[in-house]
C-alpha atoms as a PDB file:
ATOM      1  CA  UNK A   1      99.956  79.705 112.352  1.00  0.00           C
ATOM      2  CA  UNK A   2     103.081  79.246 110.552  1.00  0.00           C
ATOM      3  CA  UNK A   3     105.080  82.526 109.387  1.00  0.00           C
ATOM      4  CA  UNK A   4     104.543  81.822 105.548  1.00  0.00           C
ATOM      5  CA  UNK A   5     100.723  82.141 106.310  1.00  0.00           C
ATOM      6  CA  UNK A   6     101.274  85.425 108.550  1.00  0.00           C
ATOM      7  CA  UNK A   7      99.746  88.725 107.588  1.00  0.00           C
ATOM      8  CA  UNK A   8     103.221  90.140 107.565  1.00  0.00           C
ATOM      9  CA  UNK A   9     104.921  87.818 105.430  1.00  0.00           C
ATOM     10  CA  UNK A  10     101.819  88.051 103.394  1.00  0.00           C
ATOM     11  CA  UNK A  11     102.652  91.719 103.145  1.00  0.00           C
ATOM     12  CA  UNK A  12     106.041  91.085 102.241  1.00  0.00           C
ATOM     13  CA  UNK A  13     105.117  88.975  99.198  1.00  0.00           C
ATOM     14  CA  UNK A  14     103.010  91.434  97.772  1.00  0.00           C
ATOM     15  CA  UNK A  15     105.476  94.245  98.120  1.00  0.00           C
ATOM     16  CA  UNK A  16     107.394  91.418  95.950  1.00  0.00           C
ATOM     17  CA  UNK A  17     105.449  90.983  93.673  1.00  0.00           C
ATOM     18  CA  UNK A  18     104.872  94.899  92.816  1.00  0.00           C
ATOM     19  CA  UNK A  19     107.997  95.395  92.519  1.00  0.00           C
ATOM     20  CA  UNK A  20     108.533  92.846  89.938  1.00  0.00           C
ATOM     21  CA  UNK A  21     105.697  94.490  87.823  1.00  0.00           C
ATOM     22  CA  UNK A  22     106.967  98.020  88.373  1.00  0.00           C
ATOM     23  CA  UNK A  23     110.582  96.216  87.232  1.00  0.00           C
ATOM     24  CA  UNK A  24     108.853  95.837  84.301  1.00  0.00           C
ATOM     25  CA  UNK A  25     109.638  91.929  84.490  1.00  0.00           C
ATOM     26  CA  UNK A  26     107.928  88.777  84.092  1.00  0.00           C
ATOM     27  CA  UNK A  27     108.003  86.006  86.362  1.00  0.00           C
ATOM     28  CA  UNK A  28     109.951  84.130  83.599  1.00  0.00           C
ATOM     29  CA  UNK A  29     112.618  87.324  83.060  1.00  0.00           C
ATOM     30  CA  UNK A  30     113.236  87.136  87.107  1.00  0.00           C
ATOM     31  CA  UNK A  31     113.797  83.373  87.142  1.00  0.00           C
ATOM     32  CA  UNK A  32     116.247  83.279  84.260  1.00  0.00           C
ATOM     33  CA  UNK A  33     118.555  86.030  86.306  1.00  0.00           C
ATOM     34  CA  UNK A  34     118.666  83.352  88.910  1.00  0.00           C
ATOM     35  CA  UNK A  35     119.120  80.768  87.330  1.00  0.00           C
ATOM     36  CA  UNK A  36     116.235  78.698  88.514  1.00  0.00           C
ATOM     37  CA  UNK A  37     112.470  77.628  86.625  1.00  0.00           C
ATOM     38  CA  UNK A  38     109.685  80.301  86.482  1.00  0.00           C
ATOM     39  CA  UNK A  39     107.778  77.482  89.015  1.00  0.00           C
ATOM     40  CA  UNK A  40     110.284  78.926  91.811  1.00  0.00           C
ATOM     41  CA  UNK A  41     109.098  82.290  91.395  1.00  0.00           C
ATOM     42  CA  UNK A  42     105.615  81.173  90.989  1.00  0.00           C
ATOM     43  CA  UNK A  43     105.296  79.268  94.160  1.00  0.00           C
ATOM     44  CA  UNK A  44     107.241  82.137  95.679  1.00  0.00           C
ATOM     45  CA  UNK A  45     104.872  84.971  94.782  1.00  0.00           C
ATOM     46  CA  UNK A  46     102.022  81.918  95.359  1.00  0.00           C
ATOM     47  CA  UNK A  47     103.688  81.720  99.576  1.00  0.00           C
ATOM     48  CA  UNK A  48     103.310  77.886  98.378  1.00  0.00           C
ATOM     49  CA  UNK A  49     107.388  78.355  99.074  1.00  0.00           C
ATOM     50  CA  UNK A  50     109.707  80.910 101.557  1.00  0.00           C
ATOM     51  CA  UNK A  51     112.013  82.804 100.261  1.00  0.00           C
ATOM     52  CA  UNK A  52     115.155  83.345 102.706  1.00  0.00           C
ATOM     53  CA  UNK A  53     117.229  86.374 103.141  1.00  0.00           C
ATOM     54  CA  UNK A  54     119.484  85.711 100.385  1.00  0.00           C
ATOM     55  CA  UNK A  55     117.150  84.664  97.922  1.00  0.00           C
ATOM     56  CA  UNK A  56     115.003  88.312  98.944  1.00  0.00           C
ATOM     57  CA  UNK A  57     118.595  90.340  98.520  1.00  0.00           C
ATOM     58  CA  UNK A  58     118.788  88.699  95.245  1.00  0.00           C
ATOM     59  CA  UNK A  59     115.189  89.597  94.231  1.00  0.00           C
ATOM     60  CA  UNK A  60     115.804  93.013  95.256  1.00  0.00           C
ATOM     61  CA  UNK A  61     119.143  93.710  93.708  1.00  0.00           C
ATOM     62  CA  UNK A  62     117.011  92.349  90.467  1.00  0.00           C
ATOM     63  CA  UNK A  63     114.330  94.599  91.309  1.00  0.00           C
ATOM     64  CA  UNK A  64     116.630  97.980  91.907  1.00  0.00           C
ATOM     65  CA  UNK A  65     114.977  98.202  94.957  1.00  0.00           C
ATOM     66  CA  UNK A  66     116.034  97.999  98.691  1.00  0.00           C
ATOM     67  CA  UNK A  67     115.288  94.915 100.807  1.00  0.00           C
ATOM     68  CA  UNK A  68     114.621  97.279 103.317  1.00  0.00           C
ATOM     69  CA  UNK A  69     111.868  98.534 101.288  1.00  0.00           C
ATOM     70  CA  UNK A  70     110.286  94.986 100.924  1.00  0.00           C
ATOM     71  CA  UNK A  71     110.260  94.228 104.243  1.00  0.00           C
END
């Protein structure tokens, strides 16, 4: 089983994606901060695509949470 399919990472994503709503933000508000397409966060929140570590300290400093509170 790759990691992206893992019940932790899995875990991970959806402490992601509740933070994002409890931001107050839509998918498309996130992905203009970094610069990138709403897709990105889609597939992201989706585990179609990883995030790495910098891309997840981004998220959080979006997010005003902790990455340590993600993960």
């Amino acid at each position: 089983m790759s990691t992206i399919a893992s019940k932790e990472y899995r875990a991970i994503i959806e402490r992601l994606i509740k933070a994002r709503k409890d931001a107050g933000l839509t998918q498309v508000e996130v992905a203009d901060q970094l610069g990138k397409p709403q897709s990105f966060i889609s597939k992201v929140e989706s585990r179609e695509r990883r995030l790495d570590i910098i891309e997840l300290k981004q998220l959080a400093k979006i997010y005003k949470v902790n990455v340590s509170d993600l993960i």
